[in-house]
Protein backbone atom coordinates (compact mmCIF):
# COMPACT_ATOMS: atom_id res chain seq x y z
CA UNK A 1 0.00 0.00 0.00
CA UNK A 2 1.47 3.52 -1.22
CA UNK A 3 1.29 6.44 1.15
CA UNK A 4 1.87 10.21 0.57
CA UNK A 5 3.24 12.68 2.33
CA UNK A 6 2.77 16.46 1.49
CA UNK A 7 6.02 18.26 1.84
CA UNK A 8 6.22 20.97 4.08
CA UNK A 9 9.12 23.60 3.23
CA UNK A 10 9.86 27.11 2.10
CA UNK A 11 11.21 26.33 -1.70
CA UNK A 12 14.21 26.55 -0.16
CA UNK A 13 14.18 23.87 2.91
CA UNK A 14 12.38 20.94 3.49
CA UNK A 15 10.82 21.94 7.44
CA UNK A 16 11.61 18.90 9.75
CA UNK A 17 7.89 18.68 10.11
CA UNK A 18 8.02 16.22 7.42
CA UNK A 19 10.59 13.97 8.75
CA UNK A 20 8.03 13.39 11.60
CA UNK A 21 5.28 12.86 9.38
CA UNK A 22 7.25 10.28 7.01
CA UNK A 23 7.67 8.36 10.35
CA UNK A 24 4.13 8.20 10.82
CA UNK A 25 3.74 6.66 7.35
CA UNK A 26 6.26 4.25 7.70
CA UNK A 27 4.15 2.75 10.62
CA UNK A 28 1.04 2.77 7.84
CA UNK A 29 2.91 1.16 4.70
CA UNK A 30 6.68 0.35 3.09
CA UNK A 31 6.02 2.49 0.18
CA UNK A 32 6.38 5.65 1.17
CA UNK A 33 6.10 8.92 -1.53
CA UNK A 34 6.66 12.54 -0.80
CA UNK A 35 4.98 15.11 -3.08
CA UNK A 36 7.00 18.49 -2.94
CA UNK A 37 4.72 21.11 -4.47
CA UNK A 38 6.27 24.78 -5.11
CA UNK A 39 8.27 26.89 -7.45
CA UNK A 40 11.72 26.68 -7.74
CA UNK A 41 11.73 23.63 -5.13
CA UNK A 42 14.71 20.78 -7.10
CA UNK A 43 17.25 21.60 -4.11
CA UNK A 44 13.88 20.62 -1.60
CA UNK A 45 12.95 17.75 -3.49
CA UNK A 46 16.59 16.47 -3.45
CA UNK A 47 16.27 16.67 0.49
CA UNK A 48 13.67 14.96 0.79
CA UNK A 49 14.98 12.13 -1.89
CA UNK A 50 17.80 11.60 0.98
CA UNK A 51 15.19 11.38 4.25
CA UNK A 52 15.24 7.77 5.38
CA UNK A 53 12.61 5.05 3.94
CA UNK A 54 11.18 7.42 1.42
CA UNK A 55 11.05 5.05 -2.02
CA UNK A 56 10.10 7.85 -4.66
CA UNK A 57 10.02 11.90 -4.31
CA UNK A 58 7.21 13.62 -7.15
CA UNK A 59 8.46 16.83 -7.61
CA UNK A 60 5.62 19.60 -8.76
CA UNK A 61 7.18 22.94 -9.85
CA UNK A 62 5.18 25.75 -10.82
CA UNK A 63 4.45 29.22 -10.25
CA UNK A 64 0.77 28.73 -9.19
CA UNK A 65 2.45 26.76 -6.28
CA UNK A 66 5.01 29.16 -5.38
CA UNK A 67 3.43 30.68 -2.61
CA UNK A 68 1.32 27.18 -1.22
CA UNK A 69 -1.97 28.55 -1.99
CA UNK A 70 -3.89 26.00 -0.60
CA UNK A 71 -6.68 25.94 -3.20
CA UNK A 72 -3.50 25.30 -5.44
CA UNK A 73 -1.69 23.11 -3.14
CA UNK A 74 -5.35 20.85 -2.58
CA UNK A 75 -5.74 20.56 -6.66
CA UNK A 76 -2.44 19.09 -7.17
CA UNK A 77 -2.90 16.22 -4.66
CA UNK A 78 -6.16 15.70 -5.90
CA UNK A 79 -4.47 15.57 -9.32
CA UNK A 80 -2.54 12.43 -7.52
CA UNK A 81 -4.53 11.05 -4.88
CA UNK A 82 -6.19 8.15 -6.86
CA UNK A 83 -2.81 6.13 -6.24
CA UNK A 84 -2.66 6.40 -2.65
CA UNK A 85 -4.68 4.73 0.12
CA UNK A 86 -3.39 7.08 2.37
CA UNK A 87 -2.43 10.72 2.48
CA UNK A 88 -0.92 12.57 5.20
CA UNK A 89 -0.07 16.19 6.06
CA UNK A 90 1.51 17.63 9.00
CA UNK A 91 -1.27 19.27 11.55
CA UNK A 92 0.75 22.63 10.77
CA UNK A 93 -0.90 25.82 9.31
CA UNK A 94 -0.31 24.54 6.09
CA UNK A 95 -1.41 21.17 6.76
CA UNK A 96 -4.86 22.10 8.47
CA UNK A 97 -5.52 24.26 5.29
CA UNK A 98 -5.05 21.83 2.46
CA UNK A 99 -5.92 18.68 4.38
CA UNK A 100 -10.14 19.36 4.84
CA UNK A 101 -10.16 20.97 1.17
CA UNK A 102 -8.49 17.27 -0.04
CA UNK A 103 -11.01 15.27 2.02
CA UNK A 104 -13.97 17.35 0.89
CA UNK A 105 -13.28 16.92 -2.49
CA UNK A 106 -12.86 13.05 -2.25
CA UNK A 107 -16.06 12.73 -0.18
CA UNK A 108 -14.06 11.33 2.76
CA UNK A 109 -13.98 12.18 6.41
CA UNK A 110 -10.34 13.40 7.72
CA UNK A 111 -8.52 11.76 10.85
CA UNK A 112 -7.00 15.02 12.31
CA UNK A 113 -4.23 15.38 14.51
CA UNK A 114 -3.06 11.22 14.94
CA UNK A 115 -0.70 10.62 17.75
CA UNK A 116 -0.08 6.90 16.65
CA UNK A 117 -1.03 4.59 14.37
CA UNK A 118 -2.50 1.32 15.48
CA UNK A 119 -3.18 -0.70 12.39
CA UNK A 120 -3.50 0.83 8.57
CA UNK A 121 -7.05 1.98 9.21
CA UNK A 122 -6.60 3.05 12.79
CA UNK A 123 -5.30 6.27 14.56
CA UNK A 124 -5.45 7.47 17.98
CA UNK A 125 -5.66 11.09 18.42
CA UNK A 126 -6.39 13.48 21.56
CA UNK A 127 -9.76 14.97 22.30
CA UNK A 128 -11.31 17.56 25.05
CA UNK A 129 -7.74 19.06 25.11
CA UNK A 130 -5.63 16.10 25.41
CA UNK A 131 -7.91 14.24 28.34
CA UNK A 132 -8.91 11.92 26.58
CA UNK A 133 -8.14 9.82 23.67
CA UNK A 134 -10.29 8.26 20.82
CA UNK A 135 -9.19 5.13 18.60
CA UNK A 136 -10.49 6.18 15.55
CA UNK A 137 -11.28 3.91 12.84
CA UNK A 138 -11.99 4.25 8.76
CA UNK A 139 -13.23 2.36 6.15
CA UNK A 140 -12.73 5.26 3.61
CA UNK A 141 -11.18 4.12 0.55
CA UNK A 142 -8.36 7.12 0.58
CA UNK A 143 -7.44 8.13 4.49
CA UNK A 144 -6.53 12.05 4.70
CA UNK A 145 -5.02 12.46 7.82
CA UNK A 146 -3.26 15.23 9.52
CA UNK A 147 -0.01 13.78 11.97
CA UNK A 148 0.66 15.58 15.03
CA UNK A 149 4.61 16.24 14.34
CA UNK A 150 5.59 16.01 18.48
CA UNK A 151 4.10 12.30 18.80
CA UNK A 152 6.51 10.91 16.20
CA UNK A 153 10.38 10.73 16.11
CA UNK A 154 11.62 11.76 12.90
CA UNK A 155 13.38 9.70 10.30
CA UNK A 156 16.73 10.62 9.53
CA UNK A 157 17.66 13.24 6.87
CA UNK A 158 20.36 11.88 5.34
CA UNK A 159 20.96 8.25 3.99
CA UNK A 160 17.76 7.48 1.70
CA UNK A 161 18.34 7.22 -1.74
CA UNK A 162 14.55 7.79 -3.49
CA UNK A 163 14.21 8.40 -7.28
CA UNK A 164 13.10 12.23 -7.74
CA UNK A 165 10.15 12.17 -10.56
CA UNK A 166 8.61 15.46 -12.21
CA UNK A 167 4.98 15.90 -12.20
CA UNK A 168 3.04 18.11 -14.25
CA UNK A 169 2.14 21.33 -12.08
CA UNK A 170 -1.80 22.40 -11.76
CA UNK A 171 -2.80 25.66 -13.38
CA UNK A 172 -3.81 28.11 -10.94
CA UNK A 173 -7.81 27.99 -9.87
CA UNK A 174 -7.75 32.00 -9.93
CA UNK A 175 -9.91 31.28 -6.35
CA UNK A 176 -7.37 33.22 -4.19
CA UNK A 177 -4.05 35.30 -4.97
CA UNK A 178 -1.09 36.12 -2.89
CA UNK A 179 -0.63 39.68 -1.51
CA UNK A 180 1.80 39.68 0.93
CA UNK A 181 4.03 37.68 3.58
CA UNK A 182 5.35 39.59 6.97
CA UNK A 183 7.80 37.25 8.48
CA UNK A 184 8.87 37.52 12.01
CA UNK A 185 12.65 37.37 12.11
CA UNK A 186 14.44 35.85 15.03
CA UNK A 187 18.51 34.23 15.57
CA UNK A 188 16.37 31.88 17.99
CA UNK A 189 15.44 28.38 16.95
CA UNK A 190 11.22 28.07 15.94
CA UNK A 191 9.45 27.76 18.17
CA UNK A 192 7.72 24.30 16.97
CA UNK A 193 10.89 22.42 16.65
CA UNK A 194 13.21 23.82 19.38
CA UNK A 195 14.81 21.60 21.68
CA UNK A 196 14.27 24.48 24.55
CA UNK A 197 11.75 26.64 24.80
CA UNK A 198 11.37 29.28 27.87
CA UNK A 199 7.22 30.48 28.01
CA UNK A 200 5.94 33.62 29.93
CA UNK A 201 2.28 33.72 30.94
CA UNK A 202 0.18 36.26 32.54
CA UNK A 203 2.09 36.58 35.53
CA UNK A 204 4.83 38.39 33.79
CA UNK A 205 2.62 41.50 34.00
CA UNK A 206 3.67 43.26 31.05
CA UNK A 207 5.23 42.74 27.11
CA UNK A 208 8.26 45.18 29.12
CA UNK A 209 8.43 42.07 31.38
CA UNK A 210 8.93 39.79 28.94
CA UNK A 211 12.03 41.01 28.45
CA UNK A 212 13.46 39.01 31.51
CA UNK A 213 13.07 35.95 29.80
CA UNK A 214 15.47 36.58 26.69
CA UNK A 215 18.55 35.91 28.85
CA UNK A 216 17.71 33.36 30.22
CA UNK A 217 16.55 31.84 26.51
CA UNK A 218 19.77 32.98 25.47
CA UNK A 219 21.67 30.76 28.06
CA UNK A 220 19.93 27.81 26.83
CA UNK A 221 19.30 28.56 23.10
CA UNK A 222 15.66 28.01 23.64
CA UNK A 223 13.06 29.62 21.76
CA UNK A 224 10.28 31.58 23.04
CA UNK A 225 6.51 31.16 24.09
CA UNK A 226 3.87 32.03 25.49
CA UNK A 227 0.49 31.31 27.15
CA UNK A 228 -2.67 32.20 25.54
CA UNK A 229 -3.61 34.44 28.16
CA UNK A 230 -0.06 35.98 27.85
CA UNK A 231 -0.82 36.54 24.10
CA UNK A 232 -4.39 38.13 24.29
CA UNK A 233 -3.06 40.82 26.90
CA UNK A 234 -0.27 41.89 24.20
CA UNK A 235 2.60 40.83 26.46
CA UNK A 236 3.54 38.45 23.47
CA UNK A 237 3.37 37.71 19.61
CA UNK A 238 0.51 35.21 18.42
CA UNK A 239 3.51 33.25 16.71
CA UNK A 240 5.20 32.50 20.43
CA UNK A 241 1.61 30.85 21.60
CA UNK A 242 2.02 27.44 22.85
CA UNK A 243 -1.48 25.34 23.57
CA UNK A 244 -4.71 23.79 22.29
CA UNK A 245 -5.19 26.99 20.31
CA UNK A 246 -1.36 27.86 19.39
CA UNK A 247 1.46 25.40 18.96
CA UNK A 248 2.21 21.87 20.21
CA UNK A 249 5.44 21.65 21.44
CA UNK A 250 7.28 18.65 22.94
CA UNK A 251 11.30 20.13 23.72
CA UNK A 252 13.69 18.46 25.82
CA UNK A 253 13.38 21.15 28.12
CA UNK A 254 10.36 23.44 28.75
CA UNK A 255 10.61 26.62 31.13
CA UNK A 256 6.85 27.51 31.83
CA UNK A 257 7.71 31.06 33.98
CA UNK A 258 4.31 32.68 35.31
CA UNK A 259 2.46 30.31 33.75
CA UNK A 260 -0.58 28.95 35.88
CA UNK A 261 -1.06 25.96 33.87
CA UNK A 262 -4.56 25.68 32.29
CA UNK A 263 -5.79 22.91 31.07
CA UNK A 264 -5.69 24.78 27.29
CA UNK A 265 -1.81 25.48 27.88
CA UNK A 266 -0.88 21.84 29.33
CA UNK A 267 -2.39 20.43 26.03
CA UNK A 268 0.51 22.19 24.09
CA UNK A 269 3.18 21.63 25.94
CA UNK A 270 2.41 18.30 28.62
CA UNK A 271 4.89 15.67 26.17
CA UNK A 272 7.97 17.62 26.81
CA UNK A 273 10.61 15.53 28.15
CA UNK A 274 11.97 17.78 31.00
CA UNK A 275 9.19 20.49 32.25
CA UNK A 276 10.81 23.11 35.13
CA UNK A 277 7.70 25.54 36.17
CA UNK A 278 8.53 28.76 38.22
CA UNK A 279 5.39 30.47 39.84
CA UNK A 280 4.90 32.35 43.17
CA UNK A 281 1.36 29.79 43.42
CA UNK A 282 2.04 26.81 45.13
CA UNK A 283 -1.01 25.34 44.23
CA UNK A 284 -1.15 26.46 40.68
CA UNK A 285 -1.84 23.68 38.57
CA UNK A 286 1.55 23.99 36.49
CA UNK A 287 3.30 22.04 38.92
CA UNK A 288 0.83 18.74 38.79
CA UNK A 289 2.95 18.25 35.82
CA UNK A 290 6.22 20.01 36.25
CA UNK A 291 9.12 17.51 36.76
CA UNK A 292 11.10 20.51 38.67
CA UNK A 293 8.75 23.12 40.39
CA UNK A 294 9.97 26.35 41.91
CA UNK A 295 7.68 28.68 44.47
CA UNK A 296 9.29 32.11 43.72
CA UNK A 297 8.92 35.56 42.33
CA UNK A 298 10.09 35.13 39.18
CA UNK A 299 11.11 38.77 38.80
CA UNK A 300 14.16 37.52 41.42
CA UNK A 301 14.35 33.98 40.55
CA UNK A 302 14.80 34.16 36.81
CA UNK A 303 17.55 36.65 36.62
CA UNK A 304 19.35 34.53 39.11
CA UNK A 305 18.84 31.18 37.37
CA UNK A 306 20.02 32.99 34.36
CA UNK A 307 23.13 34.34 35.89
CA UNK A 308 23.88 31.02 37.48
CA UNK A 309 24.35 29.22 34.07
């Protein structure tokens, strides 16, 4: 059975997104295809020729899919979907957006978000903000399914050897256009694949406060977050939000300073490996999870942990 994975990249680097989501295939099937859709994208396609247990790379190059427009993006795997049995995208902004447009058009139901893969035709994924978890079976004849990154190791990048094969690129649907891209710029490592990431919530008080984290960060090359709540009082960016409504991150190390630990946050963050929480609450739920917990003003205990390292 032949699955395909949609590419995620920047027609310039394949995102380690996908290395996580060919893993998930590889639990599904042995043949294992990645499409890489884009302008301008031979130097991505060649990187993902060399990711581990991918048989075949199909290469579309075009200008309508320069900039991923997903009515674009959703065409051209429709334009290949009657080969696979099972099609998977990373549960990315990207991924969410072509994924439902796929399944619509196929008449299918999609299997959102997986965190494993129990047999070709079932998933398990999270529900009510990671409480519980539902075994989800299909019968569908094509299974579009979006792969949360954090619950699968990714394959190696180097050391495959797939064929690279050109396929024709869609014309554009003229439903949408591309007007412009602001990208926040940052030497620290993104967010969604750091392996440190220091978060601020409420309890920082201010965006000025905020400030007090970057050293600290800076000790540990971590990138920043944020809590929702941290985000909606402007202390933050949208892009640093980690939780059921932001990004799911899993780090080796997660620094959750001033965070109180709702239910919403824990979601996005609960699978990191090594959680330290600092809060002044001792009974804020933060540290039911927290493998190192410390009760302190984090005004004087995060400048001090920072200077210590």
């Amino acid at each position: 059975m032949s699955v395909l994975v949609i590419a995620e990249h920047d027609n310039a680097q394949l995102k380690g997104a996908t290395l996580n989501v060919i893993a998930a295939a590889q639990k599904i099937g042995t043949d294992v295809h990645v499409l890489v859709a884009g302008a301008g994208i031979q130097a991505v396609a060649e990187q993902a020729a060399k990711a581990a247990g991918v048989s075949k790379v199909i290469a579309a190059d075009g200008a309508s899919l320069a900039e991923a427009l997903a009515e674009n993006v959703a065409a051209q795997v429709l334009a290949l979907a009657s080969s696979y049995s099972h099609i998977l995208f990373p549960a990315t902004a990207n991924g969410k957006n072509v994924a439902p447009r796929v399944a619509a058009k196929l008449d299918v139901a999609q299997i959102s978000d997986i965190i494993s893969v129990e047999s070709a035709d079932t998933f398990t994924r999270p529900i009510y903000a990671g409480n519980a978890i539902a075994t989800v079976q299909s019968q569908d004849a094509v299974k579009i399914i979006t792969v949360r990154t954090t619950a699968f190791d990714p394959v190696a990048a180097e050391g495959g050897q797939a064929t690279v094969e050109s396929a024709a690129a869609v014309a554009d649907s003229g439903l949408s256009s591309f007007v412009g891209r602001e990208l926040a710029k940052s030497d620290r490592p993104e967010l969604a694949g750091a392996a440190a990431v220091v978060s601020g919530g409420r309890g920082m008080g201010s965006a000025e406060n905020f400030k007090i984290l970057e050293p600290l960060a800076d000790k540990l090359g971590a990138a920043l977050g944020a809590s929702r709540a941290a985000v909606d009082a402007g202390y933050a960016p949208n892009d640093w939000q980690v939780g059921q409504t932001g990004k799911i991150v899993a780090p080796q190390l997660y620094v959750a300073v001033g965070i109180s630990g709702a239910i919403q946050h824990l979601a996005g963050m609960k699978d990191s490996k090594v959680i330290v929480a600092i809060n002044k609450d001792a009974e804020a739920p933060i540290f039911g999870v927290a493998d190192y917990g410390l009760v302190a003003d984090l005004f004087q205990a995060v400048p001090e942990l920072a200077n210590a390292l």
